[in-house]
N, C-alpha and C. Protein backbone atom coordinates (compact mmCIF):
# COMPACT_ATOMS: atom_id res chain seq x y z
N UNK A 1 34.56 -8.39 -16.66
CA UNK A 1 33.39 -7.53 -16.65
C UNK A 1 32.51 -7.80 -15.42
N UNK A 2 32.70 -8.68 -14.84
CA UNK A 2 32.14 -8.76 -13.24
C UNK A 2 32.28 -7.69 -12.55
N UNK A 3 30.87 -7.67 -12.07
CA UNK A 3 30.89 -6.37 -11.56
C UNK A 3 29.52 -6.48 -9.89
N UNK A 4 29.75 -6.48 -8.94
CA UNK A 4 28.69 -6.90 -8.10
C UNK A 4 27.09 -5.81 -8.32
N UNK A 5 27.73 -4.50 -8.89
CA UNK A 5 26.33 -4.11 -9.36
C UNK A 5 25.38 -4.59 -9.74
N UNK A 6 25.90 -5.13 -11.08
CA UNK A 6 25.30 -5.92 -12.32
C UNK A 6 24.44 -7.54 -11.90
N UNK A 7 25.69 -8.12 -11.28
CA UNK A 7 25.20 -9.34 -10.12
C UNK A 7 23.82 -9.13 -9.69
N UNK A 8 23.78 -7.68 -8.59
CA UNK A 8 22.74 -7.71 -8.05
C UNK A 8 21.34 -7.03 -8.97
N UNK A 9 21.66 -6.25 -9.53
CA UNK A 9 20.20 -6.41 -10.54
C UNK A 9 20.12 -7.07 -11.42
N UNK A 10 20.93 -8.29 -11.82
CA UNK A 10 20.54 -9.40 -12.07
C UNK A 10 19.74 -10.60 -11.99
N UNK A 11 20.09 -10.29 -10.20
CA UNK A 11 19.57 -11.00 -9.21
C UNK A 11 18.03 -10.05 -9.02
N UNK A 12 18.19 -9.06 -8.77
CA UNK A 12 16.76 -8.56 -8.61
C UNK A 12 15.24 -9.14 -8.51
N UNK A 13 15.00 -9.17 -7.37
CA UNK A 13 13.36 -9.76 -8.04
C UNK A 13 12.40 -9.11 -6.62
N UNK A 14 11.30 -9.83 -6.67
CA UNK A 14 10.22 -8.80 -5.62
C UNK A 14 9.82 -10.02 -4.47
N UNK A 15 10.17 -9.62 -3.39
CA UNK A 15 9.37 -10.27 -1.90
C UNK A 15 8.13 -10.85 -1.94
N UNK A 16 7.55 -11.63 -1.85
CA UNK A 16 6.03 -11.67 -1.67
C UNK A 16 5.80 -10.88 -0.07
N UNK A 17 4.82 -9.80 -0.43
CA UNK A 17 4.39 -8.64 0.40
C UNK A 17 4.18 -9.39 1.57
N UNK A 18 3.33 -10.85 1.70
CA UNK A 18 3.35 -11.31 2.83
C UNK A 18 4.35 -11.92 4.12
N UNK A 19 5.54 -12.40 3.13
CA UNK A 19 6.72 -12.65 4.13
C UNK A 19 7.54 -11.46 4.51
N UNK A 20 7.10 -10.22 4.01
CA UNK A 20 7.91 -9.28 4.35
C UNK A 20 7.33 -8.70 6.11
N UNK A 21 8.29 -9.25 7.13
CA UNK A 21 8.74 -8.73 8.87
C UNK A 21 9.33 -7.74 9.04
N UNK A 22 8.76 -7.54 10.44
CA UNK A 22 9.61 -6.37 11.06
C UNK A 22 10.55 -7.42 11.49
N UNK A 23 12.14 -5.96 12.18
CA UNK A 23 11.71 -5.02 11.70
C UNK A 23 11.68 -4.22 10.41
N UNK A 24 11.20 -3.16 10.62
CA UNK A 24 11.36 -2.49 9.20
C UNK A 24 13.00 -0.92 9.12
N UNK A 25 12.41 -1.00 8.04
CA UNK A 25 13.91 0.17 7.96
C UNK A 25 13.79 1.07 9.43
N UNK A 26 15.17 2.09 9.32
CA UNK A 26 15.31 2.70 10.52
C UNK A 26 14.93 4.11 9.50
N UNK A 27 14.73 5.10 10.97
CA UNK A 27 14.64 6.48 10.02
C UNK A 27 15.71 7.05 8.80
N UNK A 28 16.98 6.46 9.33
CA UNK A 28 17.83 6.87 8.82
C UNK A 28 18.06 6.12 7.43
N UNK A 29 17.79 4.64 7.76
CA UNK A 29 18.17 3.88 6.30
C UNK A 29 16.42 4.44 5.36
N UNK A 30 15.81 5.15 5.91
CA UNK A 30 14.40 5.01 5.54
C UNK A 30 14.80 6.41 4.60
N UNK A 31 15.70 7.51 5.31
CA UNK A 31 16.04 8.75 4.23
C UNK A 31 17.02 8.48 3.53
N UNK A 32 17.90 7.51 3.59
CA UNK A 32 18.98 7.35 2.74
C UNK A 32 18.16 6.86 1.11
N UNK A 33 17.49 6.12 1.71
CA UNK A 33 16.33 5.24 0.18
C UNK A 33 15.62 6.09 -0.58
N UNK A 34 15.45 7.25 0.87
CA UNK A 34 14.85 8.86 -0.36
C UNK A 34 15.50 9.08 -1.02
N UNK A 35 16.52 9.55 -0.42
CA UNK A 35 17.74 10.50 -0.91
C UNK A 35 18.31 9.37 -2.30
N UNK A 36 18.29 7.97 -2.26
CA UNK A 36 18.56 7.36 -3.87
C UNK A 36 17.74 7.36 -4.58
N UNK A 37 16.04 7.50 -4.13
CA UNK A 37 15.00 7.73 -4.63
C UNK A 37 14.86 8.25 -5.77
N UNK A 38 15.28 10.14 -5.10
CA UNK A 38 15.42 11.18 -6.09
C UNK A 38 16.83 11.59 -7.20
N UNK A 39 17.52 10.61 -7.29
CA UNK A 39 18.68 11.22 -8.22
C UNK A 39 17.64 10.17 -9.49
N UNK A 40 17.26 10.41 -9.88
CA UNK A 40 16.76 10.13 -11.54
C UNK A 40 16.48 11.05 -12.02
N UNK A 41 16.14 10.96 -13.40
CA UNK A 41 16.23 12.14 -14.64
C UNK A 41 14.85 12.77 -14.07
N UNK A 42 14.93 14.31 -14.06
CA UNK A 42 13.92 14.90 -13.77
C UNK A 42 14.10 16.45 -14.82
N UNK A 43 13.48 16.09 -15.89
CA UNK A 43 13.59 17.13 -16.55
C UNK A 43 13.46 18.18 -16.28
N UNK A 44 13.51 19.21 -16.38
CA UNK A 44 13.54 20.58 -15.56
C UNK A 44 13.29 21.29 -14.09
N UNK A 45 14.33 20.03 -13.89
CA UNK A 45 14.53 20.19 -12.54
C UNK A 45 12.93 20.04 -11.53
N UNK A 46 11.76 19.45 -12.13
CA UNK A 46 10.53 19.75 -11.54
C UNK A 46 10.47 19.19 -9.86
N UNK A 47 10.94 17.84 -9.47
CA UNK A 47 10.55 17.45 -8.69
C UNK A 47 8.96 16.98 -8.38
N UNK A 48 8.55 16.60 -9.72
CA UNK A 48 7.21 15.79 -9.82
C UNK A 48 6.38 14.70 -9.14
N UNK A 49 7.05 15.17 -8.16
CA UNK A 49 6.35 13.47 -7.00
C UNK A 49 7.01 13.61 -5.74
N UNK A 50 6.32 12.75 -4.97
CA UNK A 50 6.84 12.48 -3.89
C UNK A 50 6.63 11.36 -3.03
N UNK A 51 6.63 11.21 -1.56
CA UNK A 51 6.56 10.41 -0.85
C UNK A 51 5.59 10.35 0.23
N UNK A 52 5.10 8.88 0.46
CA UNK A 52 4.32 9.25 1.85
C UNK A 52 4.68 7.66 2.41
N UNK A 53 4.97 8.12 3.66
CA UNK A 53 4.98 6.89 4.54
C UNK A 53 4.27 6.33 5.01
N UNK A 54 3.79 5.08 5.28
CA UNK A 54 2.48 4.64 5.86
C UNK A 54 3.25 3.51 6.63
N UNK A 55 3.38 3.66 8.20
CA UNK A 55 3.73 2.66 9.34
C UNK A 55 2.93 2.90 10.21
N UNK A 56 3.35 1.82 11.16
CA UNK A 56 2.74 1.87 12.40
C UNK A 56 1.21 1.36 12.69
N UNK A 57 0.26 2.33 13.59
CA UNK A 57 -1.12 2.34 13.52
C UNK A 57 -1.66 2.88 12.22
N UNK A 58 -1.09 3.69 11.15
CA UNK A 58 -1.78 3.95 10.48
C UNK A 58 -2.36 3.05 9.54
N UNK A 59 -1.31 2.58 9.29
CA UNK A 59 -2.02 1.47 8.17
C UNK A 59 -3.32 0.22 8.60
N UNK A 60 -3.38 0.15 9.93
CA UNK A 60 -4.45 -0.93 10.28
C UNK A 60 -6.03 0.39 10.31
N UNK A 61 -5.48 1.25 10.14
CA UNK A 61 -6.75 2.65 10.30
C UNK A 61 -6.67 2.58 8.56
N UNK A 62 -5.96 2.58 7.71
CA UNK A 62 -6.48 2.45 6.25
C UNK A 62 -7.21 1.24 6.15
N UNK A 63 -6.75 -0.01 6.46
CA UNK A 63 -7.28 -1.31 6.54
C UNK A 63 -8.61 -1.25 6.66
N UNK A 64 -9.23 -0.89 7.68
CA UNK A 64 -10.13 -0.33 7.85
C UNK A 64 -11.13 0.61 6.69
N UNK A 65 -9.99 1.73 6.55
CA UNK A 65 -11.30 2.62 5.63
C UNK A 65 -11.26 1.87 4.70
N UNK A 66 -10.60 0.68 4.13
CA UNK A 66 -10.37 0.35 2.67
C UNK A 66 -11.79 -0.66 2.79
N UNK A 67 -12.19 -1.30 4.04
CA UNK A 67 -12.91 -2.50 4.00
C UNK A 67 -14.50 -1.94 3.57
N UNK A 68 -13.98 -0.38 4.24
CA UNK A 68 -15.74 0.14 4.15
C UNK A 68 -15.88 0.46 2.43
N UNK A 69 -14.60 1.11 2.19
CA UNK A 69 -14.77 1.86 0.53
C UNK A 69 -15.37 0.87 -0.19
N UNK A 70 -14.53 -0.22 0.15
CA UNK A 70 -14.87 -1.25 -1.21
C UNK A 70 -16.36 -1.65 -1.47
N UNK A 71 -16.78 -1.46 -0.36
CA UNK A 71 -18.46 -2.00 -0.26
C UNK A 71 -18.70 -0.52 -0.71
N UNK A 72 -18.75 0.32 -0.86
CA UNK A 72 -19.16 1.38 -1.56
C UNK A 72 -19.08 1.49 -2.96
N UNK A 73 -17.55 1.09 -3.22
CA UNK A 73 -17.64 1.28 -4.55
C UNK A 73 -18.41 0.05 -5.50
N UNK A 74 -18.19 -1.24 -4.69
CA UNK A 74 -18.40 -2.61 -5.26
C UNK A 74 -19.58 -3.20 -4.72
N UNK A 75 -20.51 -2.91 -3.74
CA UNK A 75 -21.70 -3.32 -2.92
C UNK A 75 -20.74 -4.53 -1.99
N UNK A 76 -22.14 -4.99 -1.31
CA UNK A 76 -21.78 -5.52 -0.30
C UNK A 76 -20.97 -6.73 -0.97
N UNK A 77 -19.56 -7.24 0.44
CA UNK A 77 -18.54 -8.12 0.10
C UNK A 77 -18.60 -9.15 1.29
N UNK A 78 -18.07 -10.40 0.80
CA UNK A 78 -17.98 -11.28 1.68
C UNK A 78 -17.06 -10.65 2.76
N UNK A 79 -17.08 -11.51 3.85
CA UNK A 79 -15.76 -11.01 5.37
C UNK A 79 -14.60 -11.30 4.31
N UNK A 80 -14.08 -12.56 3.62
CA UNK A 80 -12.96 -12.92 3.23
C UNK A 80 -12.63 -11.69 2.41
N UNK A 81 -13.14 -10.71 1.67
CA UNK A 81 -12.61 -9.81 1.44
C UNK A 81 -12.92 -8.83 1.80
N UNK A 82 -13.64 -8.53 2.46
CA UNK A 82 -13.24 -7.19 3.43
C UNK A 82 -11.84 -7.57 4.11
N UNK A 83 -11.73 -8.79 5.17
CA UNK A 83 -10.67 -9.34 5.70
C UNK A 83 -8.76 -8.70 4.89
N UNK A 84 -9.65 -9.17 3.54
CA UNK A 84 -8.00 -8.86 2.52
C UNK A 84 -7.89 -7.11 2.28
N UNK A 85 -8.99 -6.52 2.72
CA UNK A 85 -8.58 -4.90 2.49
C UNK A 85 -8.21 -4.46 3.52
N UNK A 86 -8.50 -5.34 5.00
CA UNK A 86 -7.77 -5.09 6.08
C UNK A 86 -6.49 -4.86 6.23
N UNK A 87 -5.75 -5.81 5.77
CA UNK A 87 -4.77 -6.23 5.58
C UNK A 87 -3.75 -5.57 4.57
N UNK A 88 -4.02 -4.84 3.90
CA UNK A 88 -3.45 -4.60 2.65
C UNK A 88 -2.03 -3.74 3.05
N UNK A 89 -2.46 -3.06 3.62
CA UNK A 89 -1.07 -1.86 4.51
C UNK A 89 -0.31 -2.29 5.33
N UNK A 90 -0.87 -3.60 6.33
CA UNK A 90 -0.20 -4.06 7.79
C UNK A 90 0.73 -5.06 7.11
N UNK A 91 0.66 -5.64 6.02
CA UNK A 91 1.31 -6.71 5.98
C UNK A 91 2.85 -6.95 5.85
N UNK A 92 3.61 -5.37 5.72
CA UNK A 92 4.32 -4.95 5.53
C UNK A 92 4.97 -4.42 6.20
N UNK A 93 6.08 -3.87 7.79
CA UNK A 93 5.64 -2.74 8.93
C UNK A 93 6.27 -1.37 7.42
N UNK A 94 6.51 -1.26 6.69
CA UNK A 94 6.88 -0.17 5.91
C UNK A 94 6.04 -0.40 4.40
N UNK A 95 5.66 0.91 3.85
CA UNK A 95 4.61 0.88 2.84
C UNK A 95 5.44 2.10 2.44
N UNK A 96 5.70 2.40 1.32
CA UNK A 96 5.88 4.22 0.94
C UNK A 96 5.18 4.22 -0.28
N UNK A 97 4.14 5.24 -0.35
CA UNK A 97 3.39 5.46 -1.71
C UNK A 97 4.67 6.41 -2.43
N UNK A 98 4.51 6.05 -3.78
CA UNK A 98 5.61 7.09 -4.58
C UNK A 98 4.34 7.28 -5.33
N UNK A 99 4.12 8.70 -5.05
CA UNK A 99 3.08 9.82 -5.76
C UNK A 99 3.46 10.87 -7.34
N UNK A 100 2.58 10.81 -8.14
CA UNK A 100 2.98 11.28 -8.93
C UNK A 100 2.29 12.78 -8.79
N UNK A 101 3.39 14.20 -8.59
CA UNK A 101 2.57 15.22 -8.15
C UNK A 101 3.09 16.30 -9.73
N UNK A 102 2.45 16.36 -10.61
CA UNK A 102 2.68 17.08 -11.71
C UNK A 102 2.59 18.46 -11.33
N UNK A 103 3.96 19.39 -11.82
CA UNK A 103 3.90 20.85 -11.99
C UNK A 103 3.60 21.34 -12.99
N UNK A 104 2.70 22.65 -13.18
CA UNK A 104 2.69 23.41 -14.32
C UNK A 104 3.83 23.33 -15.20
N UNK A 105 4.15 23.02 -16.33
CA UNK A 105 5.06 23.20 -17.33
C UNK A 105 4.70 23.64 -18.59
N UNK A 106 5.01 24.46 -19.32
CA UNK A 106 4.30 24.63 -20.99
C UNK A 106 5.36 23.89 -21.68
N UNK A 107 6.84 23.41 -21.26
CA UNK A 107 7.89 22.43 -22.25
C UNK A 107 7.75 21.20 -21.47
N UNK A 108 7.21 20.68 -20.06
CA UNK A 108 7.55 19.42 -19.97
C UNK A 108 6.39 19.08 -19.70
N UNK A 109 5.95 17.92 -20.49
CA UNK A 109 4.03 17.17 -20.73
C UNK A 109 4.74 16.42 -19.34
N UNK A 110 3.14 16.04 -18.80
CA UNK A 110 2.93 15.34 -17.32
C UNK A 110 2.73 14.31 -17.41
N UNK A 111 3.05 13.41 -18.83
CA UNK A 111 3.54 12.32 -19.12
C UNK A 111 4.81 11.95 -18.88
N UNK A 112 5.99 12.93 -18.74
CA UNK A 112 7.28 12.60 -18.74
C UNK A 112 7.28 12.70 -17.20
N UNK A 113 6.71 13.46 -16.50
CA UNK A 113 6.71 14.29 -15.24
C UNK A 113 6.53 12.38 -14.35
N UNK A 114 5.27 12.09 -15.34
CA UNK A 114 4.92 10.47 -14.73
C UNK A 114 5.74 9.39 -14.84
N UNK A 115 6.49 9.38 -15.78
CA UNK A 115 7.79 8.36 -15.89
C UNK A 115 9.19 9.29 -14.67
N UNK A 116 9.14 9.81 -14.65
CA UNK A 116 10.20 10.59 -13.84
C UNK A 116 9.90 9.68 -12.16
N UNK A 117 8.80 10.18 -11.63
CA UNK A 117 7.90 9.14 -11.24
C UNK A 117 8.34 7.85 -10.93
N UNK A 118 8.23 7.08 -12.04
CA UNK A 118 8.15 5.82 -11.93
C UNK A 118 10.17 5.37 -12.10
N UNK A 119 10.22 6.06 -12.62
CA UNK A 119 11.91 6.45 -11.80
C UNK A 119 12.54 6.00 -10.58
N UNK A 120 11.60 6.95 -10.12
CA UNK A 120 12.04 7.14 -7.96
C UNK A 120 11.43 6.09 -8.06
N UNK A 121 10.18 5.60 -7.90
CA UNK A 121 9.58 3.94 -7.88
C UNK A 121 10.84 2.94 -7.84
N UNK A 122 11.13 2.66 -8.74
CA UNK A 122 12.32 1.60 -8.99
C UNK A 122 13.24 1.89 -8.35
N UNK A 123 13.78 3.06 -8.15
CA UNK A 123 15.46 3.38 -7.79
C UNK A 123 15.14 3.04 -6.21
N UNK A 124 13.69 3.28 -5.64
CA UNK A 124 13.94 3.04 -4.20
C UNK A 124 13.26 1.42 -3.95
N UNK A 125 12.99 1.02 -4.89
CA UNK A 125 13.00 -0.77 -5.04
C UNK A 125 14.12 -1.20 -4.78
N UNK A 126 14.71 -0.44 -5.59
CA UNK A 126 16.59 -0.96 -5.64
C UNK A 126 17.09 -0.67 -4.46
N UNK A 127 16.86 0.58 -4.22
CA UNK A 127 17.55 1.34 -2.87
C UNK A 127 17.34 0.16 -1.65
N UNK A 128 15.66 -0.42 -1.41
CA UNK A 128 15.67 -1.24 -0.17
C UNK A 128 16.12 -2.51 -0.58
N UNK A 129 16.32 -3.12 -2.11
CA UNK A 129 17.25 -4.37 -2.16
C UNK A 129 18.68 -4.43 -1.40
N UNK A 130 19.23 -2.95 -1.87
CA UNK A 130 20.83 -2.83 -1.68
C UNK A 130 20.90 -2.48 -0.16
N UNK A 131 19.91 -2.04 0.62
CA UNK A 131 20.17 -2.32 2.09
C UNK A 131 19.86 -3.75 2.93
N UNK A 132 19.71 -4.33 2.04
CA UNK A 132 19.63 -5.74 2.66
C UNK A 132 17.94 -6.12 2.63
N UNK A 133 17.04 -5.56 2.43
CA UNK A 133 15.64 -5.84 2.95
C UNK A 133 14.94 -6.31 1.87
N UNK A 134 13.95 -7.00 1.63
CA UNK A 134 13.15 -7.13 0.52
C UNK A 134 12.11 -6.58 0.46
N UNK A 135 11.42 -6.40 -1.04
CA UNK A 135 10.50 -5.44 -1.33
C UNK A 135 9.54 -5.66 -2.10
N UNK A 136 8.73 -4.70 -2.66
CA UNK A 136 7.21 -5.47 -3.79
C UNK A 136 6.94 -3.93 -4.00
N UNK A 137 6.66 -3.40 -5.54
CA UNK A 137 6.18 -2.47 -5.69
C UNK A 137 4.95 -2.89 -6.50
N UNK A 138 3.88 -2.39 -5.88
CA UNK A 138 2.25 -2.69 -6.80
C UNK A 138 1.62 -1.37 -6.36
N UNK A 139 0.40 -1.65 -7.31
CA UNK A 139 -0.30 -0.21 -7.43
C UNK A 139 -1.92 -1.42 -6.62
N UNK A 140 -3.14 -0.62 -6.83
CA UNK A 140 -3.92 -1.53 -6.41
C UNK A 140 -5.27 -0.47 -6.62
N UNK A 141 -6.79 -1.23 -7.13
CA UNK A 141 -7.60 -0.50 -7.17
C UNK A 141 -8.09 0.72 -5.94
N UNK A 142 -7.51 1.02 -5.04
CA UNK A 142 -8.39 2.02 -4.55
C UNK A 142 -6.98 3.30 -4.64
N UNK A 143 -6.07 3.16 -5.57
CA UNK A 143 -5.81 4.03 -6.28
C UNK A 143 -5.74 5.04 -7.31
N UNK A 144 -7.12 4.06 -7.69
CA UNK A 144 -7.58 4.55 -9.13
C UNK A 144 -9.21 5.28 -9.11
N UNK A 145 -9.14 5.33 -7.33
CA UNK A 145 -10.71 5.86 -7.18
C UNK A 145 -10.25 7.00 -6.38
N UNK A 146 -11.06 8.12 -6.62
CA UNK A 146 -10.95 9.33 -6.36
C UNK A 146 -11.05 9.37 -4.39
N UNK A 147 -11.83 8.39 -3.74
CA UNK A 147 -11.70 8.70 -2.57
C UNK A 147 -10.56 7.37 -1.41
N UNK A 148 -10.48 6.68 -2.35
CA UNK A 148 -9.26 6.00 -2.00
C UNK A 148 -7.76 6.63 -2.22
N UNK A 149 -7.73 7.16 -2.86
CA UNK A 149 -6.62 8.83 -3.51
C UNK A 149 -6.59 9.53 -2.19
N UNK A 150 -8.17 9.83 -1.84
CA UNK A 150 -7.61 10.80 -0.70
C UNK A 150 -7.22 10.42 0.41
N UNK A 151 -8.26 9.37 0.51
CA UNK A 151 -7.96 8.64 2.40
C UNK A 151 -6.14 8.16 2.41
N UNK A 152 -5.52 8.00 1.22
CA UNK A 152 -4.53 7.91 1.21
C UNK A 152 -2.99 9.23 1.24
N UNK A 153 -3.85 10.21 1.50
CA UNK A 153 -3.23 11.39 1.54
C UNK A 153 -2.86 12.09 0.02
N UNK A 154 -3.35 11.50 -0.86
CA UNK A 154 -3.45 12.52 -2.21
C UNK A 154 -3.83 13.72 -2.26
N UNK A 155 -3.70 14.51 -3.14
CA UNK A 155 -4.28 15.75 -3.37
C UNK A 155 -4.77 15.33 -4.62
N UNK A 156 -6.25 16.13 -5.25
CA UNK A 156 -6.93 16.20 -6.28
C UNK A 156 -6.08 16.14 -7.49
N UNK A 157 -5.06 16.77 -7.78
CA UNK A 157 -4.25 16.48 -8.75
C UNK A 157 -3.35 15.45 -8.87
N UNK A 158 -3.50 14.99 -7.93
CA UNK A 158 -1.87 13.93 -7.83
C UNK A 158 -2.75 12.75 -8.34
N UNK A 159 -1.64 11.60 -8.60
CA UNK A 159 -1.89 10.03 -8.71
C UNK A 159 -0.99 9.27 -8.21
N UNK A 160 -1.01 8.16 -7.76
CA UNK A 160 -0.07 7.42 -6.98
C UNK A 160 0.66 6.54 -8.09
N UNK A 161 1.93 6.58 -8.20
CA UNK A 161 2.34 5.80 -9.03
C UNK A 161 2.45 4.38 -8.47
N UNK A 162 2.45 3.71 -7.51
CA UNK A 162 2.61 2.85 -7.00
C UNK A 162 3.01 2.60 -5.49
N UNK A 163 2.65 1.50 -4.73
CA UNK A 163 3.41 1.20 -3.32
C UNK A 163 4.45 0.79 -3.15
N UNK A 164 5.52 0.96 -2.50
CA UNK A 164 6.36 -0.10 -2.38
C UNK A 164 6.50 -0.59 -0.54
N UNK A 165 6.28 -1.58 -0.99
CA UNK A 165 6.32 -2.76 0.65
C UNK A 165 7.61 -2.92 0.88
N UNK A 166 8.71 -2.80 2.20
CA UNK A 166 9.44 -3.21 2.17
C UNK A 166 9.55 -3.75 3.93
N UNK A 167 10.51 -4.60 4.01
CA UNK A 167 10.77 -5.36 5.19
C UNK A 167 11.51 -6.34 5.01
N UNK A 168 11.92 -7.31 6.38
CA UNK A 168 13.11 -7.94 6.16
C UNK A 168 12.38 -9.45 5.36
N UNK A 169 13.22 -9.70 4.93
CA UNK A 169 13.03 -10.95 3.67
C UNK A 169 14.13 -12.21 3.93
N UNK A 170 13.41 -13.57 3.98
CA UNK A 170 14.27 -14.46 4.11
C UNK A 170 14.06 -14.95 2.83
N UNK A 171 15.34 -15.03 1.91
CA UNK A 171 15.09 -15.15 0.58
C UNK A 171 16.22 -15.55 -0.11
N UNK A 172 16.08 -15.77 -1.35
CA UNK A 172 16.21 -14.82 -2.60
C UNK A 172 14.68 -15.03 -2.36
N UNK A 173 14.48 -13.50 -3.53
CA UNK A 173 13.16 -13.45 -4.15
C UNK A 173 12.34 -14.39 -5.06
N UNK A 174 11.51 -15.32 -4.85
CA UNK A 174 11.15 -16.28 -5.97
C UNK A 174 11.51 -15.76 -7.22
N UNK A 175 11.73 -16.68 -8.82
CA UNK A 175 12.13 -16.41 -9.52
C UNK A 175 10.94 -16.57 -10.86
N UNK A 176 10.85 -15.76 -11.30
CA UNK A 176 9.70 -15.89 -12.67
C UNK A 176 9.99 -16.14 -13.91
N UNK A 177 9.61 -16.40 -14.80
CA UNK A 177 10.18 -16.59 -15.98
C UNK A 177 10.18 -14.83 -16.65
N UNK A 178 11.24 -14.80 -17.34
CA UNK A 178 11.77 -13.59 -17.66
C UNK A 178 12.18 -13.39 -19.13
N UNK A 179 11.69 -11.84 -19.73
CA UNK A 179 11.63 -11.95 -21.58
C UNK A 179 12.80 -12.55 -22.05
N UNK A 180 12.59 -13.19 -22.68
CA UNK A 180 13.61 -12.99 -24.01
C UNK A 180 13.68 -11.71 -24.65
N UNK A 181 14.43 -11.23 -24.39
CA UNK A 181 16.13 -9.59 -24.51
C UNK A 181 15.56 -9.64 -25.88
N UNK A 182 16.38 -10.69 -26.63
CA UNK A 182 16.51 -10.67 -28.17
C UNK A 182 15.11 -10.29 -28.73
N UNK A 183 13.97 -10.81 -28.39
CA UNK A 183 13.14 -10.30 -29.22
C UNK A 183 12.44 -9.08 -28.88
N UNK A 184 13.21 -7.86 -27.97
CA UNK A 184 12.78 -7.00 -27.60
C UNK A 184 13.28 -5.97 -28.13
N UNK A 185 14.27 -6.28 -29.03
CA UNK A 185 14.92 -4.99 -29.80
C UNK A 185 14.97 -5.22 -31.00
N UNK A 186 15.43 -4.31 -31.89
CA UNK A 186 16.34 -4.58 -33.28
C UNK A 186 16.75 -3.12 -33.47
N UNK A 187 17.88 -3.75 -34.22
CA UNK A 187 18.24 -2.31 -34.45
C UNK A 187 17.60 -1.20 -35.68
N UNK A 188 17.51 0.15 -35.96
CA UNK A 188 16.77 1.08 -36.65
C UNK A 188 17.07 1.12 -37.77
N UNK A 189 16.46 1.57 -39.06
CA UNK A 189 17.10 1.33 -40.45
C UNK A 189 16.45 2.93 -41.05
N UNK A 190 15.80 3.19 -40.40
CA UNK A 190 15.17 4.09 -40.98
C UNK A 190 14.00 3.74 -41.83
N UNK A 191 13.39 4.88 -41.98
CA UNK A 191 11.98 4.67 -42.94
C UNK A 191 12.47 4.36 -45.00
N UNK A 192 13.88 4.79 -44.76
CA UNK A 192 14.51 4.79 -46.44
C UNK A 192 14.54 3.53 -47.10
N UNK A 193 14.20 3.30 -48.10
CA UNK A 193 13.94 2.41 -48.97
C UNK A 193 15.54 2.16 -50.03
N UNK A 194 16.08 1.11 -49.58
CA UNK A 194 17.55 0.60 -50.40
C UNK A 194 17.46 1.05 -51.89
């Protein structure tokens, strides 16, 4: 039953965002990770999300707006954290927000539309494991504020399901302690009484 699939999401685990170097993916390995992105279950065909890239200069220009937001939303902050909102985008040379962009549906709730979502999230976690690179998917408060949404290229309806950081990784991924399986299931009996 060996199987190197299985091996490797076995092995699976997440980069710390800070050791992750250029360089970073190429354009090409950068659409291939789309293109595994999107084969997950997408109920009626919606295409509920998407992508945004954040390299280069841009991200030291979010760094930036993030240092001012936070003192907006939170009052004034020490340098040491303004310093860490600087930082938040550069630390990575590749960032891709996976956006959750809900379509009108009257049969599919924009709850499922959001796990569909969080779908592409993982599959392109996986996608930059299986090209060799390491990765970190986190979400982070100025996603959850309406003008951190935008400076991030949201639209009013959308929500970001999460970032994913990726770059080259000298590793394995540190290792965490991980559930116990067994007490995460049982099997169903029904509501019927013997």
């Amino acid at each position: 039953m060996a199987s190197p699939i299985i091996d490797f999401l076995l092995a699976r685990g997440s980069a710390p965002i800070h050791e992750l170097k250029g360089p970073g993916p190429t354009d090409d390995e950068i659409a291939l990770m789309l293109k595994i992105a999107t084969r997950v279950p997408d109920h009626g065909r919606l295409e509920p999300w998407r992508f945004i890239l954040y390299r280069g200069d841009v991200r030291h220009k979010i760094g930036e707006a993030l240092a001012e937001l936070v003192e907006k939303v939170e009052g004034p902050q020490p340098e040491g954290r303004k310093q860490k909102e600087r930082e938040r985008f550069s630390r990575a040379p590749l960032v891709i927000g996976v956006v959750s962009s809900p379509k009108p549906n009257m049969k599919i709730p924009e709850w499922e539309m959001f796990l569909s979502g969080g779908a592409a999230a993982m599959s392109l976690l996986i996608a930059a494991g299986g090209l060799g690179y390491g990765a970190n998917w986190i979400s982070n408060w100025y996603s959850d504020v309406p003008e951190g949404r935008r400076l991030l290229g949201l639209a009013p309806h959308e929500r970001m399901i999460g970032f994913v950081h990726i770059g080259n990784y000298q590793g394995p991924a540190p290792e965490r302690p991980r559930p116990d399986v067994s007490k995460l299931y049982a099997d169903y009996s029904g509501p019927w009484k013997d």
